[in-house]
C-alpha atoms as a PDB file:
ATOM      1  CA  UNK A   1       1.314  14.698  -3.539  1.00  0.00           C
ATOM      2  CA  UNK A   2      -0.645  17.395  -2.518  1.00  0.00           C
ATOM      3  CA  UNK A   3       0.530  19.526   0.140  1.00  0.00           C
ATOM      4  CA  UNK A   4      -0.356  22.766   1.767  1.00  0.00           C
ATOM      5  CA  UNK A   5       1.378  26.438   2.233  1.00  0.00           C
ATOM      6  CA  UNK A   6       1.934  25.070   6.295  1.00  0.00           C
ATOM      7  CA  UNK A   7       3.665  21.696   4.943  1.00  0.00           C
ATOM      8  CA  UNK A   8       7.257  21.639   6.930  1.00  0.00           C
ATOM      9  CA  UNK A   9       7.814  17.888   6.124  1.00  0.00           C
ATOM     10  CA  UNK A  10      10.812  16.994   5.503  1.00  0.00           C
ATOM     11  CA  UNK A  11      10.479  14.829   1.950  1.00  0.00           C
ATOM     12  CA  UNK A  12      14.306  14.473   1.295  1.00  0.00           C
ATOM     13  CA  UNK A  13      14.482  12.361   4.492  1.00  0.00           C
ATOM     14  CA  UNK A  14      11.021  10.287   3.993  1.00  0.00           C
ATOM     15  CA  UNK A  15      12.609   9.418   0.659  1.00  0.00           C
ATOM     16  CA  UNK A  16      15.727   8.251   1.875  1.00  0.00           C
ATOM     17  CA  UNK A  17      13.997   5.876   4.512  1.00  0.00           C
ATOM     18  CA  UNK A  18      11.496   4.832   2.318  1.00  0.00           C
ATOM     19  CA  UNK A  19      14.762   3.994  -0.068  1.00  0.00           C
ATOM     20  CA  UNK A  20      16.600   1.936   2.783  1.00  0.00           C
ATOM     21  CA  UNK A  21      13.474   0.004   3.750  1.00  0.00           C
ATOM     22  CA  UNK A  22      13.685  -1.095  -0.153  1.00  0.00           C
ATOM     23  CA  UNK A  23      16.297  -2.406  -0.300  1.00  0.00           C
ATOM     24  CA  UNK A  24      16.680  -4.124   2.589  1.00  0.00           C
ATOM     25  CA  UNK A  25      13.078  -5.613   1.989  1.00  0.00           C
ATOM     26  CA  UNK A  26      14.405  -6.544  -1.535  1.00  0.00           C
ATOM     27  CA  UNK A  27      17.984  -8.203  -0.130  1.00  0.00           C
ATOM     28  CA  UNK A  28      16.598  -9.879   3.123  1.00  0.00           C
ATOM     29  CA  UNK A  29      12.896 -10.510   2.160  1.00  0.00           C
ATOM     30  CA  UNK A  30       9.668  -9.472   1.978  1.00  0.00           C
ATOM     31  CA  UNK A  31       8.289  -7.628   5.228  1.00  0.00           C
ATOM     32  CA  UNK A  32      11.873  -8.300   6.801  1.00  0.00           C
ATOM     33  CA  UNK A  33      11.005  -4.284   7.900  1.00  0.00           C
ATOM     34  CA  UNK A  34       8.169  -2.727   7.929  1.00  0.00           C
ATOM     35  CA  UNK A  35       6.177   0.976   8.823  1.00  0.00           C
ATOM     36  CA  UNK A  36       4.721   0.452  12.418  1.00  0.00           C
ATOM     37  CA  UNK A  37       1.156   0.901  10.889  1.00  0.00           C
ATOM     38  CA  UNK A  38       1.772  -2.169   9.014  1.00  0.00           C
ATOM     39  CA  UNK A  39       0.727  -4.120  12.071  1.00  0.00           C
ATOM     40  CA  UNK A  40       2.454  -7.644  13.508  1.00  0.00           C
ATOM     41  CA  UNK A  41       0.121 -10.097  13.584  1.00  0.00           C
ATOM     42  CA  UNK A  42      -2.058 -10.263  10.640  1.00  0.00           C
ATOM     43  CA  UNK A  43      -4.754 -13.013  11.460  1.00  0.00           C
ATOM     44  CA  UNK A  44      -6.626 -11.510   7.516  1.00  0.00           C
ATOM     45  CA  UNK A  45      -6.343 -11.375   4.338  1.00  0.00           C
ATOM     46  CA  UNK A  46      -8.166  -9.378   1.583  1.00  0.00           C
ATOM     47  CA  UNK A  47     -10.695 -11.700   0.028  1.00  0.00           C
ATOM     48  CA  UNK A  48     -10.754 -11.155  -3.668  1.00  0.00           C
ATOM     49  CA  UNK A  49     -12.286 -14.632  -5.426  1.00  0.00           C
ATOM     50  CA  UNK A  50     -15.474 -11.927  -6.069  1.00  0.00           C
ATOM     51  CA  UNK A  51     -12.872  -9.321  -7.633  1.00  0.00           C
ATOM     52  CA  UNK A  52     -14.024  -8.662 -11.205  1.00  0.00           C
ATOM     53  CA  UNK A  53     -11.322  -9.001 -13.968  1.00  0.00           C
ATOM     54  CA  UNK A  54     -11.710  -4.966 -14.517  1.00  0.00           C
ATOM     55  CA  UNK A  55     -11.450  -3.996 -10.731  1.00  0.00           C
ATOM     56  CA  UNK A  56     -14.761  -1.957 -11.560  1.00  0.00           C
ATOM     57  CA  UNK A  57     -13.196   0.063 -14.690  1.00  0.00           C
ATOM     58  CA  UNK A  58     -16.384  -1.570 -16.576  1.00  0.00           C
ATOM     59  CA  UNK A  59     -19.914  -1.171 -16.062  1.00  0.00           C
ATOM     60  CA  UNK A  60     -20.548  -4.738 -17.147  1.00  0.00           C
ATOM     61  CA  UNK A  61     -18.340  -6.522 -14.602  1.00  0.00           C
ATOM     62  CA  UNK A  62     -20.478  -4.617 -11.640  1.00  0.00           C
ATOM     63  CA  UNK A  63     -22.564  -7.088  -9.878  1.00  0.00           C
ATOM     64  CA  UNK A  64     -25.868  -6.262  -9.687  1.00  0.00           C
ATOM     65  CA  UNK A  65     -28.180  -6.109  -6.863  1.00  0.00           C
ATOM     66  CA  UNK A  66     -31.647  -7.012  -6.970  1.00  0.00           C
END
């Protein structure tokens, strides 16, 4: 995490949060709470049938334009 010298975040109590939301996502199900900039109603879905194997890490999977 990079931060700068004007950084008055309090980590200790994101971490704690982020800690509850865990667990009760891992008890009570997936999503069961969520960050408001999640979103509700999620009408898509990342399309990824044109995903190569490699996610790009190789120049050989990159489709080529012509």
């Amino acid at each position: 995490m990079q931060t700068d010298m004007f950084d008055i975040v309090d980590r200790s109590k994101h971490d704690s949060v982020m800690k509850a939301m865990d667990t009760i996502n891992r008890t009570m199900g997936k999503d069961t709470v969520r960050v408001g900039t999640q979103g509700f109603n999620r009408h898509w879905w990342l399309k990824q049938e044109k995903l190569s194997q490699c996610y790009t890490t190789r120049w050989d999977q990159l489709p080529l334009v012509t």
